[in-house]
Protein backbone atom coordinates (compact mmCIF):
# COMPACT_ATOMS: atom_id res chain seq x y z
CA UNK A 1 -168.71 -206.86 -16.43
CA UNK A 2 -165.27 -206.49 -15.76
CA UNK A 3 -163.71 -204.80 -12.83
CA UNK A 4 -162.35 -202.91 -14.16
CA UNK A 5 -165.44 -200.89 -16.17
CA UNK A 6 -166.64 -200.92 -12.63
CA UNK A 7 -164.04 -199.23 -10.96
CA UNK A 8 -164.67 -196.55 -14.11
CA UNK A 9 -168.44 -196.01 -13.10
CA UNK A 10 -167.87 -195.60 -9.39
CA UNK A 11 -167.45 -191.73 -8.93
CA UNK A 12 -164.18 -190.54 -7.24
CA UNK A 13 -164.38 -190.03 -3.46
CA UNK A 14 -163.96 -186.58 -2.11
CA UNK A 15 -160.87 -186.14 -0.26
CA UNK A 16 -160.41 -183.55 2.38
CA UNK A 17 -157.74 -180.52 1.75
CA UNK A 18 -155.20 -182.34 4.02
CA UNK A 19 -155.06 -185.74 2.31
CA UNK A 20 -154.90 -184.09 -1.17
CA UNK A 21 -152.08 -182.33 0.34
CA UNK A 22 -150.21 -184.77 1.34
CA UNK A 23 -150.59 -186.59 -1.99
CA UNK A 24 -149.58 -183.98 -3.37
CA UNK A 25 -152.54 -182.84 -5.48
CA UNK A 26 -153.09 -179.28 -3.76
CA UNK A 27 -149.79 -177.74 -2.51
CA UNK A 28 -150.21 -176.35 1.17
CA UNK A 29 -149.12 -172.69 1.45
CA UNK A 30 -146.30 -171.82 3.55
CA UNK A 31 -147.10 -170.96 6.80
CA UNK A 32 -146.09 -167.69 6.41
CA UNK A 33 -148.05 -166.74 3.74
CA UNK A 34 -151.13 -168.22 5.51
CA UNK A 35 -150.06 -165.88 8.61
CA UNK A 36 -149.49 -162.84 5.41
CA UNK A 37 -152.82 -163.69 3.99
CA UNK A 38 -154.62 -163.69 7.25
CA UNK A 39 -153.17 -160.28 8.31
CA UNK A 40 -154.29 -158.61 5.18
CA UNK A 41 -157.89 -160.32 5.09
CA UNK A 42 -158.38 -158.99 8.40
CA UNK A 43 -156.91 -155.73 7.79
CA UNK A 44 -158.70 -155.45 4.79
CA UNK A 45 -162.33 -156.46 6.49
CA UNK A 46 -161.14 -153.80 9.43
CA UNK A 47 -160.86 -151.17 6.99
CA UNK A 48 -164.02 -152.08 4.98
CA UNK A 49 -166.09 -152.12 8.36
CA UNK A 50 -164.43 -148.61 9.37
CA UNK A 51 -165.23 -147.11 6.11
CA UNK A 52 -168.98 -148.31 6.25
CA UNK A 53 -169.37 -147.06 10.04
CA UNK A 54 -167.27 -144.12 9.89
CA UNK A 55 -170.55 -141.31 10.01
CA UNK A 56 -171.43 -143.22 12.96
CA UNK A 57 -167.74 -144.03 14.33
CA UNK A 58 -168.61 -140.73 17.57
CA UNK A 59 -171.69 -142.32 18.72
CA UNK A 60 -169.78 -145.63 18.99
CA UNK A 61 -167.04 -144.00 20.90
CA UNK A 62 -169.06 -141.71 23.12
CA UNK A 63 -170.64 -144.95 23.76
CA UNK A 64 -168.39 -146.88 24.73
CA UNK A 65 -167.04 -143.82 26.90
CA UNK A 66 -169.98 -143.93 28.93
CA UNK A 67 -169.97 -147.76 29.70
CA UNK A 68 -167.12 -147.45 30.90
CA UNK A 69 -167.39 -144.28 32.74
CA UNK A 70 -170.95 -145.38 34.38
CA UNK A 71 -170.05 -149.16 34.68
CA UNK A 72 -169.55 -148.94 38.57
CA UNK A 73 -173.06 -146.93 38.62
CA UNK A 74 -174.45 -149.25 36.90
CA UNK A 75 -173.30 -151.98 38.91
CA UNK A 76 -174.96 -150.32 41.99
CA UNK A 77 -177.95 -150.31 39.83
CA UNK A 78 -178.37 -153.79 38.82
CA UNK A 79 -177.89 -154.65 42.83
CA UNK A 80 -181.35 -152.62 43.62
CA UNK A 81 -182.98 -154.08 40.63
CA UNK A 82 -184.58 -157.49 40.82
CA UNK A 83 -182.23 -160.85 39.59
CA UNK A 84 -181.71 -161.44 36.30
CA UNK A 85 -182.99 -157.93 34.96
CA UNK A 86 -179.32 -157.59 33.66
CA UNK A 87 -180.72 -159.00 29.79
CA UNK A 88 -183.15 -156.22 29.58
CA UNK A 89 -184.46 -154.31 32.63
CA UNK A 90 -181.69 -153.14 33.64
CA UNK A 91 -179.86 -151.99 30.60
CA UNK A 92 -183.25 -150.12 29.63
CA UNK A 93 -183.43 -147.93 32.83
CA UNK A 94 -179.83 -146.86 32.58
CA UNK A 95 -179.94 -146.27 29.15
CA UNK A 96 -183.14 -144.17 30.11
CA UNK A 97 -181.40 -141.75 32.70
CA UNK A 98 -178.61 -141.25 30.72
CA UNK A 99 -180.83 -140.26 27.92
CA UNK A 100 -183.04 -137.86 30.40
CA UNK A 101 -179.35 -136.37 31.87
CA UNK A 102 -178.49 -135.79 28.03
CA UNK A 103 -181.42 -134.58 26.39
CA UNK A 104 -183.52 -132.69 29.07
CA UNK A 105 -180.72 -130.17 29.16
CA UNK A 106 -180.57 -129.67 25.10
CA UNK A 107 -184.18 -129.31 25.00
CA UNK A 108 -184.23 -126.49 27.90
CA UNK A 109 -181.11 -124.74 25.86
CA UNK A 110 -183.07 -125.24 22.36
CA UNK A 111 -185.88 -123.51 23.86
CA UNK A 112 -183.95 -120.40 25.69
CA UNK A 113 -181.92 -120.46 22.29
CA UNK A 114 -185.25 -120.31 20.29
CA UNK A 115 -186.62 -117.31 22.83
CA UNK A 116 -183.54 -115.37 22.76
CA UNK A 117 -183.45 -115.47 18.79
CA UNK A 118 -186.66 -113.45 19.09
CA UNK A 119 -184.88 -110.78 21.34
CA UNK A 120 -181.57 -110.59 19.39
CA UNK A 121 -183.58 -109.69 16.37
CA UNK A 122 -185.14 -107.49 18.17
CA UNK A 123 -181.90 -105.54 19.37
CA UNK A 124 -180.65 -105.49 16.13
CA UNK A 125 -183.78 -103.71 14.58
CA UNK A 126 -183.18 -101.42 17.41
CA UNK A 127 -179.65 -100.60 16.52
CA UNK A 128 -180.40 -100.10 12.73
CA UNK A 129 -182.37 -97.39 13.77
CA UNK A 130 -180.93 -95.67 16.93
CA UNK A 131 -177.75 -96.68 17.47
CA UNK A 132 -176.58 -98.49 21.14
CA UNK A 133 -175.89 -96.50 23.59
CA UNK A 134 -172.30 -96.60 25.51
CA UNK A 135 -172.56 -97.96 29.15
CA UNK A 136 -171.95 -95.29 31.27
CA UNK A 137 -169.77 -97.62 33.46
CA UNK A 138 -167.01 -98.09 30.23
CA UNK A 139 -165.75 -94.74 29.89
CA UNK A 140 -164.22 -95.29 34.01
CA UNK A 141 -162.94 -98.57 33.45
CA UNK A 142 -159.45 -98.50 34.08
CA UNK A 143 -156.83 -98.15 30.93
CA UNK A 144 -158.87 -99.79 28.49
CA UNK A 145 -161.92 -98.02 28.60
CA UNK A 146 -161.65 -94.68 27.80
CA UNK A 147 -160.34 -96.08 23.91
CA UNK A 148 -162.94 -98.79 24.07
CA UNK A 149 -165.63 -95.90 24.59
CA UNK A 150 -164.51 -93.61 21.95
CA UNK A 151 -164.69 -96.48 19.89
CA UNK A 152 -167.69 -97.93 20.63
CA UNK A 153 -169.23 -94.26 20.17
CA UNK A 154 -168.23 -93.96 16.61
CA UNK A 155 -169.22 -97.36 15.49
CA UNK A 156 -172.25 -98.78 17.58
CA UNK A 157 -173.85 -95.61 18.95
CA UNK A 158 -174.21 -93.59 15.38
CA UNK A 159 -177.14 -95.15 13.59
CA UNK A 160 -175.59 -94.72 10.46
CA UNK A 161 -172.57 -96.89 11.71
CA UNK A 162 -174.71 -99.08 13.51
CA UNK A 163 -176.94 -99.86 10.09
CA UNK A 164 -174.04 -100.21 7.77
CA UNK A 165 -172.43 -102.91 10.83
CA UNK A 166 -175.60 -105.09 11.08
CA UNK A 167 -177.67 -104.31 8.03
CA UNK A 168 -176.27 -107.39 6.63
CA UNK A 169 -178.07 -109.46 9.56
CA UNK A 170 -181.76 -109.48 8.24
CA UNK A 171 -184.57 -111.79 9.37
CA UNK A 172 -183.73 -113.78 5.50
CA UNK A 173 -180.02 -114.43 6.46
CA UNK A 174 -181.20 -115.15 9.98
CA UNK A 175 -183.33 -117.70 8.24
CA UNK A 176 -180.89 -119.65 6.28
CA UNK A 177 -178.84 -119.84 8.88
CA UNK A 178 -181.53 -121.53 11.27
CA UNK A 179 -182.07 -124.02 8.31
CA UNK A 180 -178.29 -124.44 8.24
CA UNK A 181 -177.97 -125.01 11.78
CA UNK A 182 -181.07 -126.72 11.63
CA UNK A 183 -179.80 -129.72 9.68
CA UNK A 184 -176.65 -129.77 11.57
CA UNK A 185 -178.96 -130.24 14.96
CA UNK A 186 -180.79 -133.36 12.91
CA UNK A 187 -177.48 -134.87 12.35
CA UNK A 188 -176.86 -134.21 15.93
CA UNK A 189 -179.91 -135.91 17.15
CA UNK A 190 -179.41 -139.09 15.33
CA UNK A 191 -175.77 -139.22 16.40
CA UNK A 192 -177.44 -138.94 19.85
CA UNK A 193 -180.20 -141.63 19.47
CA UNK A 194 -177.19 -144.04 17.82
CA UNK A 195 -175.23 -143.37 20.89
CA UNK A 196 -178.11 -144.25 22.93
CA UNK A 197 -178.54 -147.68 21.26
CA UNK A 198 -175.60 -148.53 21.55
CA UNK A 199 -175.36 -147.64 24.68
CA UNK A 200 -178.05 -150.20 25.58
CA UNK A 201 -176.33 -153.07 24.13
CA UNK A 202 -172.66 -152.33 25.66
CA UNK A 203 -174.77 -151.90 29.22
CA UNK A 204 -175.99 -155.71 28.05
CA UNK A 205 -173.25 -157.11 26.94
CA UNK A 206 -170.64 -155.09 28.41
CA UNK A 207 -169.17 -157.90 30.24
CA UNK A 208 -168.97 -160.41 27.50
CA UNK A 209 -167.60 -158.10 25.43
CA UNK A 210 -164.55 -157.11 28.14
CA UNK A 211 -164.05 -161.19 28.44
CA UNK A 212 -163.92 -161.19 24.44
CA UNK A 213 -161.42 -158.39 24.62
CA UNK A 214 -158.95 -159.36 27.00
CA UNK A 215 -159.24 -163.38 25.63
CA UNK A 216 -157.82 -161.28 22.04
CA UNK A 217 -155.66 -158.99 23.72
CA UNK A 218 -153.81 -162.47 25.49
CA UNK A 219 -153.31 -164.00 22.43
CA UNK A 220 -151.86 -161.17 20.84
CA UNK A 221 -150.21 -159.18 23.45
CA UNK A 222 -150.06 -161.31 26.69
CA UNK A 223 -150.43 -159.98 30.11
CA UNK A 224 -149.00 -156.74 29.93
CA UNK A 225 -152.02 -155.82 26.64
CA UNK A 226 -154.26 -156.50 29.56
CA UNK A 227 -152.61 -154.11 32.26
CA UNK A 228 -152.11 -151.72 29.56
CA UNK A 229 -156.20 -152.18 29.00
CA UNK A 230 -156.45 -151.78 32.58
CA UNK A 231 -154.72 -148.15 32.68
CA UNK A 232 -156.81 -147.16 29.81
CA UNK A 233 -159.92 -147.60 31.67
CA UNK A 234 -158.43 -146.10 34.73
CA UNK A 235 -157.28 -143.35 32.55
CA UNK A 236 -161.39 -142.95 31.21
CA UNK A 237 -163.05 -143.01 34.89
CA UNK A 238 -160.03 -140.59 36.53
CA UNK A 239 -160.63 -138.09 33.36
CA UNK A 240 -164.51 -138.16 34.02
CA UNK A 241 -163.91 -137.39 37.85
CA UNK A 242 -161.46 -134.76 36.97
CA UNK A 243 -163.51 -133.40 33.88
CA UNK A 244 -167.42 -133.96 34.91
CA UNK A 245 -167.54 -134.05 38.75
CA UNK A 246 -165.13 -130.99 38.71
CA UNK A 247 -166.79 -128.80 36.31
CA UNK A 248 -170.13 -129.48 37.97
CA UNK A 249 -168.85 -128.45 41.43
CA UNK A 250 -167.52 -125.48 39.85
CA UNK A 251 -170.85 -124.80 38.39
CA UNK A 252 -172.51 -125.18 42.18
CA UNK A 253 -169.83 -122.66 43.99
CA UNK A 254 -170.07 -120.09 41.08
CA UNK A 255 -174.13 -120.61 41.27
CA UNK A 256 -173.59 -120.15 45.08
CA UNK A 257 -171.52 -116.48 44.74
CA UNK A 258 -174.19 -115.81 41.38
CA UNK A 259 -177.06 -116.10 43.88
CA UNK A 260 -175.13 -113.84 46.24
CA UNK A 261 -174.35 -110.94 44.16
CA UNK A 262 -177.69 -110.71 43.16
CA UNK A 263 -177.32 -111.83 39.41
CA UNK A 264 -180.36 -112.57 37.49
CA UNK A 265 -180.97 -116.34 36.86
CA UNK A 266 -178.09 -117.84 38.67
CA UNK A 267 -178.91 -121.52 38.70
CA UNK A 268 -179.03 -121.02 34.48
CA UNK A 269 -176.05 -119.47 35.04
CA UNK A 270 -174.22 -122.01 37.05
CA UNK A 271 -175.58 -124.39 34.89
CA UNK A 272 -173.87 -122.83 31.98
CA UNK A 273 -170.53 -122.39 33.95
CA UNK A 274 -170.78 -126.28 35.17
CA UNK A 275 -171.26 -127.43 31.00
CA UNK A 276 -168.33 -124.61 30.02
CA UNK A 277 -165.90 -125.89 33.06
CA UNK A 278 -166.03 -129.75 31.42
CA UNK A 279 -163.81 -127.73 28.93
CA UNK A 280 -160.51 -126.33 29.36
CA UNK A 281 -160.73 -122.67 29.87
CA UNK A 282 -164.31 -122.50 29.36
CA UNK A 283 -165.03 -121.50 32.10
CA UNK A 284 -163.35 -118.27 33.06
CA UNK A 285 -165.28 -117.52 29.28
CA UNK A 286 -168.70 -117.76 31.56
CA UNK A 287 -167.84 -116.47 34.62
CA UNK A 288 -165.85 -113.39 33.05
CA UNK A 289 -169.40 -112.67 30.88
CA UNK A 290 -171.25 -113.25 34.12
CA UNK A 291 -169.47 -110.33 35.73
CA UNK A 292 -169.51 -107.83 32.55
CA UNK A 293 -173.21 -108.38 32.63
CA UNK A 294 -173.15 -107.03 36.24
CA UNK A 295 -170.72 -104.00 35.35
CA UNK A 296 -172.92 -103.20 32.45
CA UNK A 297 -175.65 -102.94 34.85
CA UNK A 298 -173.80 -100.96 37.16
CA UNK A 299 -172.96 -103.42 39.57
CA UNK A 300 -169.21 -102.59 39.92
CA UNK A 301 -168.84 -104.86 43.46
CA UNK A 302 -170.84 -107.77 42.09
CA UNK A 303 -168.53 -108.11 38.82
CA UNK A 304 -165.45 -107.72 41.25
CA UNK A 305 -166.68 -110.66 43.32
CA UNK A 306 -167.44 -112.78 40.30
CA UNK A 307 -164.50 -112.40 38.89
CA UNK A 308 -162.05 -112.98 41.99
CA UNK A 309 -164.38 -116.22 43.32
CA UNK A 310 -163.85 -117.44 39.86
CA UNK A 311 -160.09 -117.22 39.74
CA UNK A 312 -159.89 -118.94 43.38
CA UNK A 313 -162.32 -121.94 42.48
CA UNK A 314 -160.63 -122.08 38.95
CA UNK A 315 -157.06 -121.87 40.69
CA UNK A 316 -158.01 -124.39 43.56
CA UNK A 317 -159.77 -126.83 40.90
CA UNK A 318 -157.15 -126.86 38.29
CA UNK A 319 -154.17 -126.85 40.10
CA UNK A 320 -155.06 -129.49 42.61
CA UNK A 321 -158.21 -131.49 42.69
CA UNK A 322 -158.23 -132.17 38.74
CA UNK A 323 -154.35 -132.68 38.67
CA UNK A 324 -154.80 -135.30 41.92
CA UNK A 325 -158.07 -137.06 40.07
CA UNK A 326 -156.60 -138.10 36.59
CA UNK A 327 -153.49 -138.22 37.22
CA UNK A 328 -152.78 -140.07 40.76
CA UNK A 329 -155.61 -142.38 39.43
CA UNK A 330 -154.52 -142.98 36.27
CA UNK A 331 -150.75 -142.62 37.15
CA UNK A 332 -150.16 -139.93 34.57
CA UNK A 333 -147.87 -137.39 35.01
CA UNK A 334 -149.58 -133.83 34.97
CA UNK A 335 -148.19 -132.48 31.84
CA UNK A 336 -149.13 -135.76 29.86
CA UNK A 337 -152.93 -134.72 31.67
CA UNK A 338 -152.74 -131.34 30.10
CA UNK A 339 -151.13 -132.55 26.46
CA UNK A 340 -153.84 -135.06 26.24
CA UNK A 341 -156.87 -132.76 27.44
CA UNK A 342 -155.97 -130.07 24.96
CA UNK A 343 -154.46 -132.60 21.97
CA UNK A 344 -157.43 -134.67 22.17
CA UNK A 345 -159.78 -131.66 22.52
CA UNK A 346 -158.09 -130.04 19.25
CA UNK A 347 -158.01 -133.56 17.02
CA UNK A 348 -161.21 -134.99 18.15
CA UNK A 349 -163.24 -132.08 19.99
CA UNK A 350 -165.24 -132.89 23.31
CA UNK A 351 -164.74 -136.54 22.60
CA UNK A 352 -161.15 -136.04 22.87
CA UNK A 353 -160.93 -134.84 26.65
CA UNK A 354 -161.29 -138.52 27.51
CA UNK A 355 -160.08 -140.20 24.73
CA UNK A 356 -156.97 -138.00 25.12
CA UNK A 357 -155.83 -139.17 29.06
CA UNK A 358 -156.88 -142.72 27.78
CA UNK A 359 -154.54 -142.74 24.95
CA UNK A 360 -151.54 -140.97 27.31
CA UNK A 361 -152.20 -143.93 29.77
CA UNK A 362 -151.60 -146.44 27.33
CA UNK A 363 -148.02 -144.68 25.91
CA UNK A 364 -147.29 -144.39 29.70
CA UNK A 365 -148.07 -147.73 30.37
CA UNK A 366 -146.60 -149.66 27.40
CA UNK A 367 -143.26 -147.34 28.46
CA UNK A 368 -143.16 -148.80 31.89
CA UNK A 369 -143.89 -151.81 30.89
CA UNK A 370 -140.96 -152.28 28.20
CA UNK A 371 -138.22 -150.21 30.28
CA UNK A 372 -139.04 -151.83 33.71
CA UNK A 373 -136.10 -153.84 34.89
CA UNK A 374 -137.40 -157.35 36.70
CA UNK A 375 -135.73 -157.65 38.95
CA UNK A 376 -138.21 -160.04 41.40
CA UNK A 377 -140.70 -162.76 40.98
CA UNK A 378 -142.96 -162.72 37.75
CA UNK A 379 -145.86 -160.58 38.66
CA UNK A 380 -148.96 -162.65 39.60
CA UNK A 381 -151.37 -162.93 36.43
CA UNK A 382 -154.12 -161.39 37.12
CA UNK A 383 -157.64 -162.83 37.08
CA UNK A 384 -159.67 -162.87 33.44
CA UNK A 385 -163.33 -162.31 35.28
CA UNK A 386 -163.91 -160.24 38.33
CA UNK A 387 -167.44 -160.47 40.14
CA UNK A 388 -170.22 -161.02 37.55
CA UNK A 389 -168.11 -160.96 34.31
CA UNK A 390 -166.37 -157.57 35.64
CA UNK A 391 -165.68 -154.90 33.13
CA UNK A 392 -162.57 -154.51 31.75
């Protein structure tokens, strides 16, 4: 046979992409449309995995809020656990306190909400038929409440006016409401349990992750993505100092002066005024109801004293220990604190009182970092890992 028939039977070799290129066989894209086409491909899988996730795109975030909020607890809590229980052991216990912090006190508050839907219906039965009475402490409250009296006579103590004001509440629409508010509370849960799970896995992985991170945030933004990472984190821990810690000790003094004036159930009440004082002006809302409660039942002095230790502890607490947590930790001037307390309460709701100082941080940051004159030495890079994989 001649070669040549030969050479026609042996099948062509495979050549790889470069070689064909450089024969010329498969032109090589420029390198900037390689770079173009990359962007987009990842933009585009970015957006496709934001879409898919974006019921669940809270839970992720209050998530990752509380990894990095609890990471130095945690840290203390892996050193009185035994070695290596940082794989399984000791991502389940901490994921199991935070769950018992978070959902002992929604059960408790489901159950007084449950009892106290038996007693409002009650009241309003009540009312239908013979009116509600006007505390006799309104008509000598000062200014307003001679008007507030009159009024309240004409429209709440008349049954007439009373049944035509809450004869469209009825045990039906009462009802349909609870089944409303019912699914809402389902959605709520699973949120809850999502957040939970996830929680786990950042507590796991936490510190590869923060390696991961800053490895991507080199390559694409050099050292000064990683300090701005850094003041975003400081931004999260200062804001739950100045938002949790804070609110809770407000919630102990007001118990305290509750307890002292003699007001029924003051550690639920404190309780209330600890959860309302995480948000901003929630709680003069609590302690201002705790003290009409105590001038509706007469207790003139008790209200008085409620409402003035309020003020003081509010006064005292916003003015300088929540100003002095976020912002001298976070190095954030105190009207960026406030603008992104309340902006990223009014986007994002509660998730936005610490997604809010983190995202001022990282403005203030990248500001000082691109208007800063060097005039010195290069700063010192910074080491990638810090103790066992550090956070970020």
């Amino acid at each position: 046979m001649a070669p040549a028939d030969r050479d026609e039977r042996v099948p062509e070799r495979r050549q790889p992409p470069d070689a064909l290129a450089a024969r010329g066989d498969t032109p090589a894209a420029p390198p900037a449309a390689q770079r173009l086409a990359r962007i987009v491909l990842a933009t585009a899988v970015v957006a496709a995995g934001a879409w898919i996730l974006y019921g669940f795109l809270p839970a992720l975030a209050w998530a990752g809020v509380l990894a990095i909020a609890l990471s130095p607890l945690y840290s203390r809590l892996l050193n009185l656990l035994p070695p290596d229980s940082d794989r399984v052991l000791g991502p389940l216990v901490a994921t199991i306190i935070v769950a018992v912090v978070v959902i002992a006190p929604l059960v408790l508050l489901g159950i007084a909400l449950a009892h106290e839907g038996t007693v409002v219906i009650a009241f309003i039965a009540e009312a239908r038929h013979h009116g509600v009475p006007v505390p006799y402490w309104l008509a000598h409250f000062p200014l307003i409440g001679p008007p507030i009296a009159e009024w309240w006579r004409t429209h709440l103590s008349d049954p007439l006016m009373a049944d035509e004001l809450f004869g469209g509440i009825s045990v039906v629409t009462v009802t349909k409401s609870a089944r409303h508010y019912g699914g809402v509370l389902a959605h709520r849960v699973v949120i809850l349990l999502v957040t939970l799970l996830t929680l786990f896995f950042l507590f796991r992985d936490g510190a590869y992750i923060a390696d991961r991170i800053r490895f991507l945030s080199d390559r694409l933004l050099g050292r000064r993505g990683e300090r701005i990472a850094r003041h975003m984190v400081g931004a999260v821990h200062a804001t739950v100092l100045g938002l949790v810690l804070v609110g809770l000790a407000e919630g102990v003094v007001l118990g305290i002066v509750y307890l002292a004036v003699g007001l029924p159930y003051p550690a639920s009440v404190g309780a209330v005024t600890a959860v309302a004082a995480i948000i901003p002006f929630g709680a003069p809302l609590a302690f201002s109801l705790a003290a009409l409660y105590m001038f509706t039942v007469g207790e003139t002095l008790g209200g008085i004293v409620i409402i003035i230790a309020g003020f003081v502890v509010l006064f005292v607490a916003d003015n300088f220990v929540r100003p002095a947590l976020i912002g001298g930790t976070a190095r954030l001037p105190f009207l960026l604190v406030l603008l992104g307390l309340f902006g990223g309460l009014e986007t994002i709701g509660l998730l936005g009182l610490f997604v809010g100082p983190a995202v001022m941080a990282a403005l203030v940051a990248m500001w000082r970092e691109w208007t800063a004159r060097r005039t010195g030495p290069p700063e010192r890079r910074p080491s990638l890992r810090s103790g066992h994989g550090g956070g970020v």
